[in-house]
C-alpha atoms as a PDB file:
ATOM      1  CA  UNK A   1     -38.288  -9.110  24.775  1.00  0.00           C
ATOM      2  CA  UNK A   2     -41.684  -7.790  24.330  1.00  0.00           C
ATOM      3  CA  UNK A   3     -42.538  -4.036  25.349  1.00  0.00           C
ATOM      4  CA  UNK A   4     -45.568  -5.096  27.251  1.00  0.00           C
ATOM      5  CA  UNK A   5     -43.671  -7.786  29.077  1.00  0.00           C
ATOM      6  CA  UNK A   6     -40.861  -5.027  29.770  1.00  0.00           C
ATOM      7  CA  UNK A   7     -42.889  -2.412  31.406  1.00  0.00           C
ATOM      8  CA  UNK A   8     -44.519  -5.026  33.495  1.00  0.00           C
ATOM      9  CA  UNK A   9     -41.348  -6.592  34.902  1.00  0.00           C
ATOM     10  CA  UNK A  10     -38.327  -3.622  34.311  1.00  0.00           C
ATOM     11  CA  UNK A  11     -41.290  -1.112  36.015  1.00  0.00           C
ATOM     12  CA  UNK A  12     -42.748  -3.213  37.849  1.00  0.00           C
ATOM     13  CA  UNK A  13     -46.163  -2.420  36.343  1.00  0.00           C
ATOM     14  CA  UNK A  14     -49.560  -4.210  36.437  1.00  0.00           C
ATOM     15  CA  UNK A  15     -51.156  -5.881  33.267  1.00  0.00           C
ATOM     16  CA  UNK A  16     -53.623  -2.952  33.545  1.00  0.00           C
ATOM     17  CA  UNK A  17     -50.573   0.206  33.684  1.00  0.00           C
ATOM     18  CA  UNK A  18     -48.341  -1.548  30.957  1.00  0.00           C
ATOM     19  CA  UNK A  19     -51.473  -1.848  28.669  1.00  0.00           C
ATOM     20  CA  UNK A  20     -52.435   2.296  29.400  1.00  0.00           C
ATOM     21  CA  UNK A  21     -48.288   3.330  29.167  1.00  0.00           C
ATOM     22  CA  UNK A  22     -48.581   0.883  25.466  1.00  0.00           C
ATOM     23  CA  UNK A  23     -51.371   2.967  24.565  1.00  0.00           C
ATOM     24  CA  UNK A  24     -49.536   6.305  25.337  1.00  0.00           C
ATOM     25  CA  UNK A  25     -46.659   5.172  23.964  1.00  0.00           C
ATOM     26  CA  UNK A  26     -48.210   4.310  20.906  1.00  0.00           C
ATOM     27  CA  UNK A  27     -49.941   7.651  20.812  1.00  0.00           C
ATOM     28  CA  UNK A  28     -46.472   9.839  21.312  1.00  0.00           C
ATOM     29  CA  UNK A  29     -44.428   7.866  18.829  1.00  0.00           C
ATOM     30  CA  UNK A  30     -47.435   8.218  16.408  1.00  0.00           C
ATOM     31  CA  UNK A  31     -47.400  11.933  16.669  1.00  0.00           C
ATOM     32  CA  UNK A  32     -44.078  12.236  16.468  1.00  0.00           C
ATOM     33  CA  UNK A  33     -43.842  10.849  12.501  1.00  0.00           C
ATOM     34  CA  UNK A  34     -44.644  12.218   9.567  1.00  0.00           C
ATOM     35  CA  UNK A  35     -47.941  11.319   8.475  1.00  0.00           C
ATOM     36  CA  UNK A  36     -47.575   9.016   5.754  1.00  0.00           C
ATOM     37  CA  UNK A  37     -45.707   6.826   8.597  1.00  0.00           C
ATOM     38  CA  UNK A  38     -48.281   6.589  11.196  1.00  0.00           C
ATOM     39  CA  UNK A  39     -49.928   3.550   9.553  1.00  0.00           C
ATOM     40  CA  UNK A  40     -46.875   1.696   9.613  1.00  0.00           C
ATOM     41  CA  UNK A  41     -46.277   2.835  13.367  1.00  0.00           C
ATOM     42  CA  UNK A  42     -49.924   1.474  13.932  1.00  0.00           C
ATOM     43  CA  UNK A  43     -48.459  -1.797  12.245  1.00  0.00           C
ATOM     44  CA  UNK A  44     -45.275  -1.697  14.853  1.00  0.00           C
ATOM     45  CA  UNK A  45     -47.710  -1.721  18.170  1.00  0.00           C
ATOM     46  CA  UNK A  46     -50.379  -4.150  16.783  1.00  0.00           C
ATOM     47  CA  UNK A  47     -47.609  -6.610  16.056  1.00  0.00           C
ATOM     48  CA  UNK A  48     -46.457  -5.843  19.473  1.00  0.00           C
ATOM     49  CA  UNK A  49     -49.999  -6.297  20.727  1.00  0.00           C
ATOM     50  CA  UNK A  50     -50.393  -9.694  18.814  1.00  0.00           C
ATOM     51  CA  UNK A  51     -46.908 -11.203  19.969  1.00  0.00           C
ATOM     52  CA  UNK A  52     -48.063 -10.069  23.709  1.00  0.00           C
ATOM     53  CA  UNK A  53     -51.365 -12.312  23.236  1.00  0.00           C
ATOM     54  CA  UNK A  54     -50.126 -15.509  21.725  1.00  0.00           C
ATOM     55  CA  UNK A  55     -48.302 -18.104  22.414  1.00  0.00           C
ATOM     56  CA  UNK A  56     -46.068 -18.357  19.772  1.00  0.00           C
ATOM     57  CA  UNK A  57     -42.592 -19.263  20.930  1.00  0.00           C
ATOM     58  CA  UNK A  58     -39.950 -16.142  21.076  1.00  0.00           C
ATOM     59  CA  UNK A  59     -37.906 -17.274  18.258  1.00  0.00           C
ATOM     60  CA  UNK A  60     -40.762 -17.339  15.844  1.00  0.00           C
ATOM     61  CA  UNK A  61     -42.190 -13.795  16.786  1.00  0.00           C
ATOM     62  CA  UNK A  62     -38.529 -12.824  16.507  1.00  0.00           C
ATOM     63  CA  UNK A  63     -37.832 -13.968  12.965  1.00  0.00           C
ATOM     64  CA  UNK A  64     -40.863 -12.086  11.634  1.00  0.00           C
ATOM     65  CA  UNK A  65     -39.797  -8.707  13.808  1.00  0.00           C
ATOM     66  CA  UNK A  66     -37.723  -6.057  12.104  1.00  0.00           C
ATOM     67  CA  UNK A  67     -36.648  -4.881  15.536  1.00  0.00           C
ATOM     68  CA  UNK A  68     -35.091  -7.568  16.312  1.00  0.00           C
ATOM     69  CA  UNK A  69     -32.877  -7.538  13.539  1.00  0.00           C
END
């Protein structure tokens, strides 16, 4: 399931506080890598970002998600 999605329905969050907890999110786990890995956590929440906007069916996002594997 995507995080966004999560937040909004396990938290019971708007669109507006799942987007600003993403973004903190985002920021902690960022800080909390080495260096050399905070591109590929940027990588991690824009594909979370993209998979939030589209409509791509869950299967397909899925396939192409290392998480999910």
């Amino acid at each position: 399931m995507d995080l966004l999605k999560e937040l909004k329905e396990k938290a019971g969050l708007s669109n507006e506080q799942a987007q600003k907890t993403f973004e903190i999110l985002k920021e902690y786990v960022r800080g909390k890598v080495p260096v050399f890995l905070s591109g590929t956590v940027e990588k991690w929440f824009a594909d979370i970002e993209k998979r939030a906007g589209s409509n791509d069916s869950p299967n397909e996002s899925k396939d192409n998600d290392f998480l999910e594997h």
